[in-house]
N, C-alpha and C. Protein backbone atom coordinates (compact mmCIF):
# COMPACT_ATOMS: atom_id res chain seq x y z
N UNK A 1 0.82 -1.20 0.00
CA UNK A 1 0.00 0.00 0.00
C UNK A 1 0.86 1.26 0.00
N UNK A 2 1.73 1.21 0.75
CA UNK A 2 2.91 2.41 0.44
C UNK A 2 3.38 2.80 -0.64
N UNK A 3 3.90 1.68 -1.25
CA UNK A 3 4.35 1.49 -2.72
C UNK A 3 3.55 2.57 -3.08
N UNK A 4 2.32 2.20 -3.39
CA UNK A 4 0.92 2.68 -4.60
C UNK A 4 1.45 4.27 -3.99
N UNK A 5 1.66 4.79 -2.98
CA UNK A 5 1.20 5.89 -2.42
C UNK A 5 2.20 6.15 -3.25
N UNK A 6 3.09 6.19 -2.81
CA UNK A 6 4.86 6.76 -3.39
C UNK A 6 4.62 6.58 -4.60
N UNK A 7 4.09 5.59 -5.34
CA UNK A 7 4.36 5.99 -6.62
C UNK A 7 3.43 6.94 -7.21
N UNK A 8 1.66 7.20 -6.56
CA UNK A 8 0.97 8.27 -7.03
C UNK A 8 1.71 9.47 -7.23
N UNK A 9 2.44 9.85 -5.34
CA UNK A 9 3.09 11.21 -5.07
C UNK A 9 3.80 11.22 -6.38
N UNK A 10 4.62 10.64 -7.07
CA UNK A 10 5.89 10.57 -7.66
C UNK A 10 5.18 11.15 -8.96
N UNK A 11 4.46 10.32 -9.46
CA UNK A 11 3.75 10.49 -10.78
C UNK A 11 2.69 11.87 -10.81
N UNK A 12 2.37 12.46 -9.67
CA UNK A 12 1.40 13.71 -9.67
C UNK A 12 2.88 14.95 -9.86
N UNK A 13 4.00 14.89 -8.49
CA UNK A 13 4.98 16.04 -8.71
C UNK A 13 5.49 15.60 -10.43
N UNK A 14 6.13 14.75 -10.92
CA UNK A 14 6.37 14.56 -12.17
C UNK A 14 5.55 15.28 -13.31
N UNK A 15 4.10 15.35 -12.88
CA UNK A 15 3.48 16.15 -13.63
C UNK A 15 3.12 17.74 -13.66
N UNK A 16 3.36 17.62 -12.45
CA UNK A 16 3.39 19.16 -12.26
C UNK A 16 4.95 19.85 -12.37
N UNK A 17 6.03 18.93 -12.35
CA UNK A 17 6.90 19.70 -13.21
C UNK A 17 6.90 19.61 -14.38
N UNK A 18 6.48 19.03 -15.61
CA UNK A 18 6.37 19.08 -16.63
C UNK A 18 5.37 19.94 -17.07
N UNK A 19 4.25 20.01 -16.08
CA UNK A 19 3.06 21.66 -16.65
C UNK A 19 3.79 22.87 -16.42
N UNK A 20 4.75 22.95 -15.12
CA UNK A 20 5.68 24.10 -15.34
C UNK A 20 6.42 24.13 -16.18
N UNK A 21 6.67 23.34 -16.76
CA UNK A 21 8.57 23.61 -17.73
C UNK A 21 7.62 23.81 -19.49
N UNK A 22 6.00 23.47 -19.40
CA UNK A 22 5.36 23.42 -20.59
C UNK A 22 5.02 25.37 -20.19
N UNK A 23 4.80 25.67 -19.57
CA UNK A 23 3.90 26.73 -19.54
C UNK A 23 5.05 28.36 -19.22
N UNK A 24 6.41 27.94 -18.59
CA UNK A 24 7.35 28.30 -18.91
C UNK A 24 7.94 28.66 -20.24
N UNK A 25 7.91 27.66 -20.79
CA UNK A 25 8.41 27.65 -22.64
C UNK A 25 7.05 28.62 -23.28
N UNK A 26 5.92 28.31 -22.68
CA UNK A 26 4.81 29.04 -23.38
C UNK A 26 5.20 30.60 -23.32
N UNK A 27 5.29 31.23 -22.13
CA UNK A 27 5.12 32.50 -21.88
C UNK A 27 6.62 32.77 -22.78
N UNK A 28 7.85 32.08 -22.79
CA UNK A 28 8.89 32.44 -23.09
C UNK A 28 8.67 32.58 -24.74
N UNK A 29 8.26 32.24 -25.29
CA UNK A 29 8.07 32.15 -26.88
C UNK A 29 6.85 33.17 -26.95
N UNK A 30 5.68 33.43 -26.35
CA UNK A 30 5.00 34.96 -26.45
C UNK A 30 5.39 35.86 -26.33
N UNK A 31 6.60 35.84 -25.35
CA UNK A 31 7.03 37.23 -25.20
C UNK A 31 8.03 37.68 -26.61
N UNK A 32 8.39 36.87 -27.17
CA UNK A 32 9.53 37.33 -28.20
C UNK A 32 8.76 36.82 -29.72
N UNK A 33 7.70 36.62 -29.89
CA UNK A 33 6.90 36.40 -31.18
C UNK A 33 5.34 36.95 -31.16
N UNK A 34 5.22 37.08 -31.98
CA UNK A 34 3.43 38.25 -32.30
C UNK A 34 3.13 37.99 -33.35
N UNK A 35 1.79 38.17 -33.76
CA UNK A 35 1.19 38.13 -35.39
C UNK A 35 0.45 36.75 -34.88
N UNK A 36 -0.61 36.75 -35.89
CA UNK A 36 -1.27 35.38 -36.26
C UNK A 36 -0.83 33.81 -36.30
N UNK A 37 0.80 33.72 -36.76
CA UNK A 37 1.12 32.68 -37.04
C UNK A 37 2.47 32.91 -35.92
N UNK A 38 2.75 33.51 -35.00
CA UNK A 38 3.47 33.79 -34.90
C UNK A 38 4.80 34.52 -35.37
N UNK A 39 5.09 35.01 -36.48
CA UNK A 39 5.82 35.52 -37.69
C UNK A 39 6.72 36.23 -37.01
N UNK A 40 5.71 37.37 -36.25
CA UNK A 40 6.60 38.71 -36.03
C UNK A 40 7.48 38.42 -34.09
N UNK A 41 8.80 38.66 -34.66
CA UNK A 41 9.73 38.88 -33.57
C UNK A 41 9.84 39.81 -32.39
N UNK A 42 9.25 40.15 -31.62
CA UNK A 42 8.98 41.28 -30.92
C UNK A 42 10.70 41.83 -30.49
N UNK A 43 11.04 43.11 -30.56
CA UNK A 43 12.05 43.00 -29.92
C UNK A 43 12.05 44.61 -28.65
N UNK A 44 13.23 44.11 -27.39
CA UNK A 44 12.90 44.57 -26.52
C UNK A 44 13.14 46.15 -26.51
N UNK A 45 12.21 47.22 -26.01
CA UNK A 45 12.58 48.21 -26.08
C UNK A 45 13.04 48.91 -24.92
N UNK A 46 14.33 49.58 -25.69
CA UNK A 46 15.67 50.14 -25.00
C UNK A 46 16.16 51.31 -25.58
N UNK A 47 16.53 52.30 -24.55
CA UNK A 47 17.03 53.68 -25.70
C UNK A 47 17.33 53.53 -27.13
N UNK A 48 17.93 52.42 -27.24
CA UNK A 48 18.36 52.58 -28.89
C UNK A 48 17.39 51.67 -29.54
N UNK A 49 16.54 50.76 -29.06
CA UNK A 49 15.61 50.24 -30.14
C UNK A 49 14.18 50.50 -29.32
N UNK A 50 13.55 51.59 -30.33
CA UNK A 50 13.70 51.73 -31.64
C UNK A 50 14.92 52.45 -32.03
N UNK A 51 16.06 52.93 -32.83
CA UNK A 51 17.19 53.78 -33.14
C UNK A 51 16.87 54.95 -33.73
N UNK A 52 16.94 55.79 -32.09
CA UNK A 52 16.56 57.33 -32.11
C UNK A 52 17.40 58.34 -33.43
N UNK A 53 18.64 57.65 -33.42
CA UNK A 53 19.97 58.44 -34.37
C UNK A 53 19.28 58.29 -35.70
N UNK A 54 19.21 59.50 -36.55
CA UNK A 54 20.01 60.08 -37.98
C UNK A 54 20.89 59.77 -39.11
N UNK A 55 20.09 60.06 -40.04
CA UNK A 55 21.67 60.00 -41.01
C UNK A 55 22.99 59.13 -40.93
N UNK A 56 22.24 57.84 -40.10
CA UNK A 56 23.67 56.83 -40.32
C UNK A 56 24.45 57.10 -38.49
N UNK A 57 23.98 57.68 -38.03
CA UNK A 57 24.12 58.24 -36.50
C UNK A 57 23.99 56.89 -36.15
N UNK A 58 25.35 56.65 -34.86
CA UNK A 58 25.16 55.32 -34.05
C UNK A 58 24.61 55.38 -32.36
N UNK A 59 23.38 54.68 -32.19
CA UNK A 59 23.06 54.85 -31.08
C UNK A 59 24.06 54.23 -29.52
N UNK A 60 24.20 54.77 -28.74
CA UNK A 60 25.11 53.98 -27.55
C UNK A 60 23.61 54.21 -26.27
N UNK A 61 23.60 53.10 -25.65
CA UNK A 61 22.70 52.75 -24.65
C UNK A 61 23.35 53.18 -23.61
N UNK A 62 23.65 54.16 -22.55
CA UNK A 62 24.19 54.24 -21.56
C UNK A 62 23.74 54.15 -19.95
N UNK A 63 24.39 54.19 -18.80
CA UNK A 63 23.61 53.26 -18.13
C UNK A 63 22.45 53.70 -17.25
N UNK A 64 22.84 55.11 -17.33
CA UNK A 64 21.28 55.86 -16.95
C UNK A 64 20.25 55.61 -17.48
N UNK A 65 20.11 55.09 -18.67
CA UNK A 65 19.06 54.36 -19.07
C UNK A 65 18.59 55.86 -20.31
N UNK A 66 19.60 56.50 -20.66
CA UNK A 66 19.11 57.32 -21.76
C UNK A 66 20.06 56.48 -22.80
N UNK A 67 20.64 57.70 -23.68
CA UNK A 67 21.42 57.32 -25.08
C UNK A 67 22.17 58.26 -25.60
N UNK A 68 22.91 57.96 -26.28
CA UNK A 68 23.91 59.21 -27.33
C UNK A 68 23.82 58.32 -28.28
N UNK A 69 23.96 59.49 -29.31
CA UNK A 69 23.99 59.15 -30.91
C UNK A 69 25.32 59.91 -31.31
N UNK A 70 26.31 58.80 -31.46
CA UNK A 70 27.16 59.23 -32.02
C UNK A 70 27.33 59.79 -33.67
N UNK A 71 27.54 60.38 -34.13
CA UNK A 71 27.03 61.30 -35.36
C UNK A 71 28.20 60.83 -36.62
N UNK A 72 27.72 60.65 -37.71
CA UNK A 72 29.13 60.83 -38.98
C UNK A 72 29.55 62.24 -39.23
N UNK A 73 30.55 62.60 -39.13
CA UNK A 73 31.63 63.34 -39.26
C UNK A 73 30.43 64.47 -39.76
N UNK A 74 29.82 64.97 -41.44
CA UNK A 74 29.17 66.11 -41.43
C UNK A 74 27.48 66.20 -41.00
N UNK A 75 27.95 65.46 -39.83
CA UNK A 75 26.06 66.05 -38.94
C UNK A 75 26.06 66.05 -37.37
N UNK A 76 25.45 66.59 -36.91
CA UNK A 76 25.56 67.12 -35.86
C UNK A 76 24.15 66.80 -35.19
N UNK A 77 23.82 67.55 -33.36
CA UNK A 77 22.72 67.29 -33.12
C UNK A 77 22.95 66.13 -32.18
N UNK A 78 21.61 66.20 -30.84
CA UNK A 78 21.69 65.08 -30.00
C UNK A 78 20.91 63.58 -31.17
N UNK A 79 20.40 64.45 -32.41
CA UNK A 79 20.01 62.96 -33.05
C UNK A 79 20.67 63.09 -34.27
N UNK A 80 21.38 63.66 -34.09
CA UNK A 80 22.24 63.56 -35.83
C UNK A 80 21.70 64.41 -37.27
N UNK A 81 20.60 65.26 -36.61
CA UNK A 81 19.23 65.54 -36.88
C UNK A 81 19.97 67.03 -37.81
N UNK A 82 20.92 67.55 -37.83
CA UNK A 82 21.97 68.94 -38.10
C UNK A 82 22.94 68.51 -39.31
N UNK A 83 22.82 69.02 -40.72
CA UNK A 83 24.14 68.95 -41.36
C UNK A 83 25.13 70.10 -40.46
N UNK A 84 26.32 69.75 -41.38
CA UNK A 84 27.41 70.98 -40.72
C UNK A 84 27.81 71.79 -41.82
């Protein structure tokens, strides 16, 4: 009669880690896919994405949690947004 017990317990936690590690993977694949079929890639937004910079302007994420756009040589501007 023990047996039976131990092996219910065994076979119920067994299943309830496998509904976690299923429902885990679930939320983990919604958060980074969208659209109907799933298609579209969501990606995370951070000072630079979407990429605030200009004219070929490179965004830097810094750790205040703003950004600089580093600029090509003839443009200027916190977004690159200025010829020179």
């Amino acid at each position: 009669m023990v047996v039976v017990v131990v092996v219910v317990v065994v076979v119920i936690v067994l299943f309830v880690v496998v509904v976690v590690v299923v429902v885990v993977v679930v939320v983990q694949v919604v958060r980074v896919l969208s659209g109907v079929l799933c298609e579209t890639e969501i990606h995370e937004v951070t000072p630079c994405n979407p990429d605030p910079c200009q004219a070929g302007g490179t965004c830097v994420s810094l750790a205040s949690g703003e950004f600089l756009c580093r600029c090509p040589p003839d443009r200027d501007g916190e977004l690159c947004q200025h010829c020179q």
